[in-house]
Each structure stands twice: as structure tokens, then as C-alpha cells.
N, C-alpha and C. Protein backbone atom coordinates (compact mmCIF):
# COMPACT_ATOMS: atom_id res chain seq x y z
N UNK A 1 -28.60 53.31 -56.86
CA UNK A 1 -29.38 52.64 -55.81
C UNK A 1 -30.63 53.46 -55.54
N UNK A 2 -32.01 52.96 -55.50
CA UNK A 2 -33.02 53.49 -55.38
C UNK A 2 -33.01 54.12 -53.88
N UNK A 3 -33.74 54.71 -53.50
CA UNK A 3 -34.11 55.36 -52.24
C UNK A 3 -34.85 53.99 -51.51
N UNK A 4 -34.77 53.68 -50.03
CA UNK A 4 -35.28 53.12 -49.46
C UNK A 4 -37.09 52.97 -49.55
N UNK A 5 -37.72 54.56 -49.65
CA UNK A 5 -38.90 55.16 -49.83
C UNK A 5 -39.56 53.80 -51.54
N UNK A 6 -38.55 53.78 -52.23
CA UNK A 6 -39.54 53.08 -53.55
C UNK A 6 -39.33 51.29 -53.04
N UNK A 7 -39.33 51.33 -51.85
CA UNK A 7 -39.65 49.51 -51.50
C UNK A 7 -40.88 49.14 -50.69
N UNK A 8 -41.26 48.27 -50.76
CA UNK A 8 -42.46 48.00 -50.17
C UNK A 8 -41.91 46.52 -48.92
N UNK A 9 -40.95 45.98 -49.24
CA UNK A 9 -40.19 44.82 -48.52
C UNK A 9 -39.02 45.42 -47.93
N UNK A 10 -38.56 45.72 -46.76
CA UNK A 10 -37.46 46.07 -46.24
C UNK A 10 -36.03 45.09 -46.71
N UNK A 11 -36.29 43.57 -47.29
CA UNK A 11 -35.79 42.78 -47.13
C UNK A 11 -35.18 43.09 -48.44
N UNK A 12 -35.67 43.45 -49.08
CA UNK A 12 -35.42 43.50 -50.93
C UNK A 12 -34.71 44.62 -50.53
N UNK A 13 -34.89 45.57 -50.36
CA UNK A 13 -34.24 46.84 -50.14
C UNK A 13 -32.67 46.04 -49.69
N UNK A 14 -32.72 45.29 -48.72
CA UNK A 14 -31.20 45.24 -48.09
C UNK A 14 -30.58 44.54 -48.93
N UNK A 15 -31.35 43.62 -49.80
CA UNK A 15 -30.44 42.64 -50.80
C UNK A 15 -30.08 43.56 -52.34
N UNK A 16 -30.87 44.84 -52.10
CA UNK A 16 -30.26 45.51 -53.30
C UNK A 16 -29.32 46.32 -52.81
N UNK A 17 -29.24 46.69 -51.40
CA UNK A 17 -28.20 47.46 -51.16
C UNK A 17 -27.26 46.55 -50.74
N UNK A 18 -26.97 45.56 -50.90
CA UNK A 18 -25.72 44.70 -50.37
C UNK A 18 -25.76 44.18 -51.93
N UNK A 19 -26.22 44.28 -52.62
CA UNK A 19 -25.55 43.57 -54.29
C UNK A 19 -24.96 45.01 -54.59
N UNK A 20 -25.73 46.02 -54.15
CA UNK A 20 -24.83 47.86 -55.21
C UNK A 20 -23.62 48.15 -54.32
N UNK A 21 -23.46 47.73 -53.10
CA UNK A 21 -22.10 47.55 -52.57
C UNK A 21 -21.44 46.66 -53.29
N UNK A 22 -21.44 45.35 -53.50
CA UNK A 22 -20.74 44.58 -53.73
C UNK A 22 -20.07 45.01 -55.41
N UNK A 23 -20.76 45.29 -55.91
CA UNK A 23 -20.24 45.90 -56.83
C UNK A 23 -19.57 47.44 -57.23
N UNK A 24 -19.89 48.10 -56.39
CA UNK A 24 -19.14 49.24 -56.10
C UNK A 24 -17.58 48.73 -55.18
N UNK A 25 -17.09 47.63 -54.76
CA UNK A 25 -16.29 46.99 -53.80
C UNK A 25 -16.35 45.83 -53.74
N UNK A 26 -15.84 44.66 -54.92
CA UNK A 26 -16.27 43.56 -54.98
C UNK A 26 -15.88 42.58 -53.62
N UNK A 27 -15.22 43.17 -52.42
CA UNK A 27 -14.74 42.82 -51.34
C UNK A 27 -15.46 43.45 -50.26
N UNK A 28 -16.78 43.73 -50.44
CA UNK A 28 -18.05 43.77 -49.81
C UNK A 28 -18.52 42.56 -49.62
N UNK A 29 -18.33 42.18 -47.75
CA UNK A 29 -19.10 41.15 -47.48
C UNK A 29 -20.07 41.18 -46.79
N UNK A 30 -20.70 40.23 -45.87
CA UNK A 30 -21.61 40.29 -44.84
C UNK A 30 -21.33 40.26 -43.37
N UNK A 31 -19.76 39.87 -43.22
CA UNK A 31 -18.96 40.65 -42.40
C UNK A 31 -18.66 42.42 -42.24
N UNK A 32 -18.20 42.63 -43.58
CA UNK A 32 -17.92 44.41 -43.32
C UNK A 32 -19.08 44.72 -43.44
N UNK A 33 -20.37 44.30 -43.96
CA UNK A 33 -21.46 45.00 -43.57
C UNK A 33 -21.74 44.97 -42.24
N UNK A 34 -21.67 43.74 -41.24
CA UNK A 34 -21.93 43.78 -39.93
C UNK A 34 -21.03 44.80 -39.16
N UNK A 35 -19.60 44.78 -39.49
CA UNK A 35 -19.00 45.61 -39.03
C UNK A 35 -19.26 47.47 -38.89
N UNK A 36 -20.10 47.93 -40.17
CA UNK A 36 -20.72 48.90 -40.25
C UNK A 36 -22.00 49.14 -40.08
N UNK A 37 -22.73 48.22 -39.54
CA UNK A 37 -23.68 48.41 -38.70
C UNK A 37 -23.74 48.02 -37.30
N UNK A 38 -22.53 47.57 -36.78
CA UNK A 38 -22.00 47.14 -35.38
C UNK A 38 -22.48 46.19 -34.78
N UNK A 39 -22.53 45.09 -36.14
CA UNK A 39 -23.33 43.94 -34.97
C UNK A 39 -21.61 42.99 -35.12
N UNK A 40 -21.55 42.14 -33.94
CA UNK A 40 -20.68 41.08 -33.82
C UNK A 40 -20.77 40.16 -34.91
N UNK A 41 -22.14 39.51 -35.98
CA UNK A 41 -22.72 38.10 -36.17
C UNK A 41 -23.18 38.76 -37.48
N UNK A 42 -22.00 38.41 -38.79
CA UNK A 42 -22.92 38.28 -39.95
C UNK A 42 -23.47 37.64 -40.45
N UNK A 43 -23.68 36.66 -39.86
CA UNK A 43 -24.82 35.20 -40.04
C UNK A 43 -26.26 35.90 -39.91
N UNK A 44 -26.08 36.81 -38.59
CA UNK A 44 -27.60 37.54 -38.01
C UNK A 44 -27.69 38.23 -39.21
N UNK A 45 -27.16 39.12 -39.90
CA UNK A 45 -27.60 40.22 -41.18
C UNK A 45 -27.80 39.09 -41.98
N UNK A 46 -27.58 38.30 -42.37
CA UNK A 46 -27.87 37.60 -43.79
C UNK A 46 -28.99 36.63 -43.42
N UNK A 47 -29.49 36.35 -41.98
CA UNK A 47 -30.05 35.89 -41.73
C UNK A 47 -31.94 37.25 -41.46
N UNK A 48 -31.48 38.23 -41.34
CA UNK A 48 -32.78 39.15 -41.58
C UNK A 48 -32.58 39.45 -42.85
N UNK A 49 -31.88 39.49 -43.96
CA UNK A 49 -32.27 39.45 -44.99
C UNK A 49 -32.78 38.50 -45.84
N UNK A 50 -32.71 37.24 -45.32
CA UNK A 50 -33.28 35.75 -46.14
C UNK A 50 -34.52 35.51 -45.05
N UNK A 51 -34.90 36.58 -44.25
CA UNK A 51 -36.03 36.02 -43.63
C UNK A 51 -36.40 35.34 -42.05
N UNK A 52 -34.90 34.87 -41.99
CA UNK A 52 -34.95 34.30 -41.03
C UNK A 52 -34.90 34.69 -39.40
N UNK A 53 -34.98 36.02 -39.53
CA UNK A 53 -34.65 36.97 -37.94
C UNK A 53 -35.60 37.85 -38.39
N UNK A 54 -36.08 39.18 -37.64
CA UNK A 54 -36.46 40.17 -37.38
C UNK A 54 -35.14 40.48 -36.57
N UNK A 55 -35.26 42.05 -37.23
CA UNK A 55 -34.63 43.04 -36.70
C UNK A 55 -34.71 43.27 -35.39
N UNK A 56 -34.02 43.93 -34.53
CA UNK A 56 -34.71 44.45 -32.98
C UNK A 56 -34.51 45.96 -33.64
N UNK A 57 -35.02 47.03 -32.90
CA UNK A 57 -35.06 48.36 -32.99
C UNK A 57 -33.48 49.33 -33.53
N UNK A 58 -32.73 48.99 -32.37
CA UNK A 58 -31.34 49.39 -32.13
C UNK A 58 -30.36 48.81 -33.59
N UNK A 59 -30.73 47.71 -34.30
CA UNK A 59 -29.97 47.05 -35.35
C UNK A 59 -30.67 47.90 -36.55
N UNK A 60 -32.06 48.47 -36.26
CA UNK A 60 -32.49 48.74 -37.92
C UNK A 60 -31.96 49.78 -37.86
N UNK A 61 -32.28 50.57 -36.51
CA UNK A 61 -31.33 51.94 -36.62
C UNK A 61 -29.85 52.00 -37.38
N UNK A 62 -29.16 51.10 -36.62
CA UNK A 62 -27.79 51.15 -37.04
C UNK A 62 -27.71 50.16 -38.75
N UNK A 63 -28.53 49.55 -38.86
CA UNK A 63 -28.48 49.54 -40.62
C UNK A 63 -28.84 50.85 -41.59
N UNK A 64 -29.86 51.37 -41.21
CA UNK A 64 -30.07 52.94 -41.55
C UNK A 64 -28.73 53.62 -41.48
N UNK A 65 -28.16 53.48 -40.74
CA UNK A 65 -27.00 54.56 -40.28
C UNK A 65 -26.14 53.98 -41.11
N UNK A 66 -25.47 52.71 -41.47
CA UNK A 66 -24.57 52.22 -41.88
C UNK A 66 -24.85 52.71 -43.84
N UNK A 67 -26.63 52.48 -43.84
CA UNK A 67 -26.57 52.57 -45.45
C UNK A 67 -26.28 54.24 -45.59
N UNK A 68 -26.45 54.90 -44.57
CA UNK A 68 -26.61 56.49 -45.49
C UNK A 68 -27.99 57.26 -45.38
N UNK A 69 -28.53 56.60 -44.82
CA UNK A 69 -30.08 57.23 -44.88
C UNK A 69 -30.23 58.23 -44.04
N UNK A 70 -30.88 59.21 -43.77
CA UNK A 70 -31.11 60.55 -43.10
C UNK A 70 -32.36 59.95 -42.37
N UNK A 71 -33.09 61.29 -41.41
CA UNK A 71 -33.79 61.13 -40.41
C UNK A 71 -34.98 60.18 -41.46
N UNK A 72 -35.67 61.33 -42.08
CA UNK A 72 -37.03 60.68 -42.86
C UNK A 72 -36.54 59.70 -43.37
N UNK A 73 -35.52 59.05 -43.77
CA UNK A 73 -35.60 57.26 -44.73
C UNK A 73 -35.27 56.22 -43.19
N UNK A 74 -34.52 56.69 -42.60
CA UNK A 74 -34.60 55.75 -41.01
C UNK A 74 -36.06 55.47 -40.66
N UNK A 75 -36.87 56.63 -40.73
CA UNK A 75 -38.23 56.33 -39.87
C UNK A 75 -39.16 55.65 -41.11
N UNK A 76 -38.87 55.88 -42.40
CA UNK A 76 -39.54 54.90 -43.50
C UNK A 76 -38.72 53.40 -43.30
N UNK A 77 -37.65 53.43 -43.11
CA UNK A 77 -36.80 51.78 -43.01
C UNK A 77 -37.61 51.23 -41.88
N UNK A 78 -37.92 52.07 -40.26
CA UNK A 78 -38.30 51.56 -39.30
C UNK A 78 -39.53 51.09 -39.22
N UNK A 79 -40.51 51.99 -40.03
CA UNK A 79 -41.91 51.46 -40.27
C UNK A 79 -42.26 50.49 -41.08
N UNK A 80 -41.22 50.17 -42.33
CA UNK A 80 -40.86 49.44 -43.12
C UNK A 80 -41.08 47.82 -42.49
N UNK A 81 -40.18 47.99 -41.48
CA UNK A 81 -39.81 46.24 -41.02
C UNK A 81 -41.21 46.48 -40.01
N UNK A 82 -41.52 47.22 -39.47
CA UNK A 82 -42.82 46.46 -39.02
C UNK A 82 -44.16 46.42 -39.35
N UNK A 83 -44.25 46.89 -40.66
CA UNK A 83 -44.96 46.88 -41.80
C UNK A 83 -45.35 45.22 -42.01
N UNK A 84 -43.96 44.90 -42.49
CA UNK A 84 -43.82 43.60 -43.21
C UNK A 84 -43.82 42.17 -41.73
N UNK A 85 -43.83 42.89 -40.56
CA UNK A 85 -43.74 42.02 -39.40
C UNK A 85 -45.40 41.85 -38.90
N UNK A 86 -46.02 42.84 -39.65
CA UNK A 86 -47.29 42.94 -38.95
C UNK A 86 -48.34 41.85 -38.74
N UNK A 87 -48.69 41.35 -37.81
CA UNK A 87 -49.35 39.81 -38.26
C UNK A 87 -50.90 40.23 -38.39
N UNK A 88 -51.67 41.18 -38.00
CA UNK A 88 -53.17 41.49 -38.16
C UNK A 88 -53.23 42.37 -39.05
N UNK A 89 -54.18 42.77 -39.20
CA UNK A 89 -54.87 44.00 -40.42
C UNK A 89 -54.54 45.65 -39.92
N UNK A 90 -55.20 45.69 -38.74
CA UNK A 90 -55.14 47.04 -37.99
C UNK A 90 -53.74 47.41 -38.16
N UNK A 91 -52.66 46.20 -37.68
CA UNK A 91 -51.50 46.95 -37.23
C UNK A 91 -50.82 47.02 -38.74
N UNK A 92 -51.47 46.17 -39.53
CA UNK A 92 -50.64 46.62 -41.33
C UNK A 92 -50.85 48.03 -41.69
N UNK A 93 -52.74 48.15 -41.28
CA UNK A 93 -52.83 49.40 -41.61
C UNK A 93 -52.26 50.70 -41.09
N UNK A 94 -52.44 50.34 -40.05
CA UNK A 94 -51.17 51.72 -39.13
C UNK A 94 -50.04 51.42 -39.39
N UNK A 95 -49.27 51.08 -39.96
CA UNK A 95 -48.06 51.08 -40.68
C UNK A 95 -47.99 51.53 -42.06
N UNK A 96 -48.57 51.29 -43.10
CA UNK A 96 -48.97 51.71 -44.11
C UNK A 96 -49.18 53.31 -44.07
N UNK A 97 -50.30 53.76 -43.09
CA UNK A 97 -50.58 55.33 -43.10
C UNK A 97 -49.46 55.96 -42.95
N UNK A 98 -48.55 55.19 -41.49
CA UNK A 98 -47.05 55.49 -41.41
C UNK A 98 -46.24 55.94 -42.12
N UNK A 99 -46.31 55.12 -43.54
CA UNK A 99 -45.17 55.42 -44.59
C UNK A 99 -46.17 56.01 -45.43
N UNK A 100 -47.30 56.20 -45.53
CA UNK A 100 -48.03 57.55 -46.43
C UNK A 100 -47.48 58.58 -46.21
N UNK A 101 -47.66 58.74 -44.59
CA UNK A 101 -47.33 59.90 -44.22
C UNK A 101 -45.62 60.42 -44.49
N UNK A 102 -44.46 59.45 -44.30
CA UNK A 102 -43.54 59.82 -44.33
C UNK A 102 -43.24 60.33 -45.88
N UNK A 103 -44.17 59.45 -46.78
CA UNK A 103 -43.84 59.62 -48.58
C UNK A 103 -44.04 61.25 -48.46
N UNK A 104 -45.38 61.65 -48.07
CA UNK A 104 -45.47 62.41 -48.27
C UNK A 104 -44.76 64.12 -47.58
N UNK A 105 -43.88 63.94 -46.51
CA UNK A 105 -43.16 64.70 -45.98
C UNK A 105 -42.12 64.81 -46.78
N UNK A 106 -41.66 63.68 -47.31
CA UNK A 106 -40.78 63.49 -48.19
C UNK A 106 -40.80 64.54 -49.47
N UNK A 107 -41.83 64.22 -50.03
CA UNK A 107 -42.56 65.32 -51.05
C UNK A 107 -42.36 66.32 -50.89
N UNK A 108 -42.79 66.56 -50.12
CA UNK A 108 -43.21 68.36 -49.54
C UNK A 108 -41.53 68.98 -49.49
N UNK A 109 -40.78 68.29 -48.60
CA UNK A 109 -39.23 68.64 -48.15
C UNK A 109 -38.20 68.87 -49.53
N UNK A 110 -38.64 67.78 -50.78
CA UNK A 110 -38.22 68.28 -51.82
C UNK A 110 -38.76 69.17 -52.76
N UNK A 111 -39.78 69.25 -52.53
CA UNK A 111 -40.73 70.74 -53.15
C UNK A 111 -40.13 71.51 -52.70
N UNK A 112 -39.60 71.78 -51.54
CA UNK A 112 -39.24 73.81 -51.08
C UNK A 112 -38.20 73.57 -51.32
N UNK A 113 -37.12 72.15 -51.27
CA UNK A 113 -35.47 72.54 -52.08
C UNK A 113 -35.49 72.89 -53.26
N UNK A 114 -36.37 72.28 -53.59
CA UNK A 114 -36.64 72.84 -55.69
C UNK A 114 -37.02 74.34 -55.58
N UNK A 115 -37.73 75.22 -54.71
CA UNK A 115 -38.39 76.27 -55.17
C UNK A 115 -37.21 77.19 -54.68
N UNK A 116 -36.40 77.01 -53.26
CA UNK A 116 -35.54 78.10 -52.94
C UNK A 116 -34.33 78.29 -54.07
């Protein structure tokens, strides 16, 4: 499964991480995914992944949490969905610098694990 960091669609990201479950656990549904991200309604998850919802704050968190992701891929997932929510230019672009910036912390954080 790729890193959250090589998507540009938050949405694609969740439909590849709910197909590499399903096959790691062919009894991976959209129920036990809701269940591990603590929502009541797996209609709502399959419904922000086909488009049809936006996330609220508290759910992307807890999808972050549910996939495995650490601090820096949460705050790339979070900038992620409002990246792709952005309806003007300005606010695409301040989202975009967003995840420049996180790529590149990213970088840096695995540069000094490689050198120690």
C-alpha cells in the first residue's frame, strides 16, 4: 500500500486502502471499516469515498487513526480533503503549499533516519 503522501485525491487513497484490506481479509467490509474508525453509518464512509459527503474534521482524524498513519500523514490526509474541497484558487493554493510543506518534512525526517 502506497503512503498516503503519493495521492493527490484523498478519495483514491481510501478506495486503495479499502481494496488492500479487502484483500489482506477478504471479510473486510464497510461496516468493520466504520467500526475502526468509530463512525455508527457505513453508508457515510462509502458515501465520502464515492463522493458523496465530505468528511467533518473529527472523522478524517479517526480514518487516519484507523488506517495507521502517524502525526505527518494525518496532517497530509487532513490537508488532503480540503485540498480537494477547495472551491476558489487562493484556498487550493494554500493547501497545496500545505502538503509541499508536509512532503517536504517528510523528506528531511527520513534523511536523518538514514544517516543515524
Amino acid at each position: 500500500m502506497r503512503s498516503v503522501r503519493n495521492y493527490a485525491n484523498y478519495r483514491k487513497f481510501l478506495l486503495d486502502y479499502y481494496g488492500a484490506m479487502q484483500k489482506k481479509d477478504p471479510e473486510f467490509s464497510y461496516r468493520k471499516f466504520a467500526k475502526q474508525v468509530k463512525h455508527a453509518n457505513a453508508s457515510f464512509l462509502h458515501n465520502i469515498m464515492h463522493g458523496r459527503r465530505k468528511p467533518e474534521i473529527r472523522t478524517i482524524i479517526s480514518i487516519a487513526a484507523a488506517a495507521g498513519m502517524d502525526e505527518q500523514e494525518t496532517r497530509y490526509f487532513a490537508n488532503l480533503v480540503e485540498l480537494n474541497h477547495a472551491a476558489s484558487a487562493p484556498v487550493r493554493q494554500y493547501f497545496q503549499n500545505e502538503l509541499q510543506f508536509i512532503r517536504s518534512c517528510g523528506n528531511i525526517l527520513k534523511y536523518r533516519k538514514k544517516k543515524k
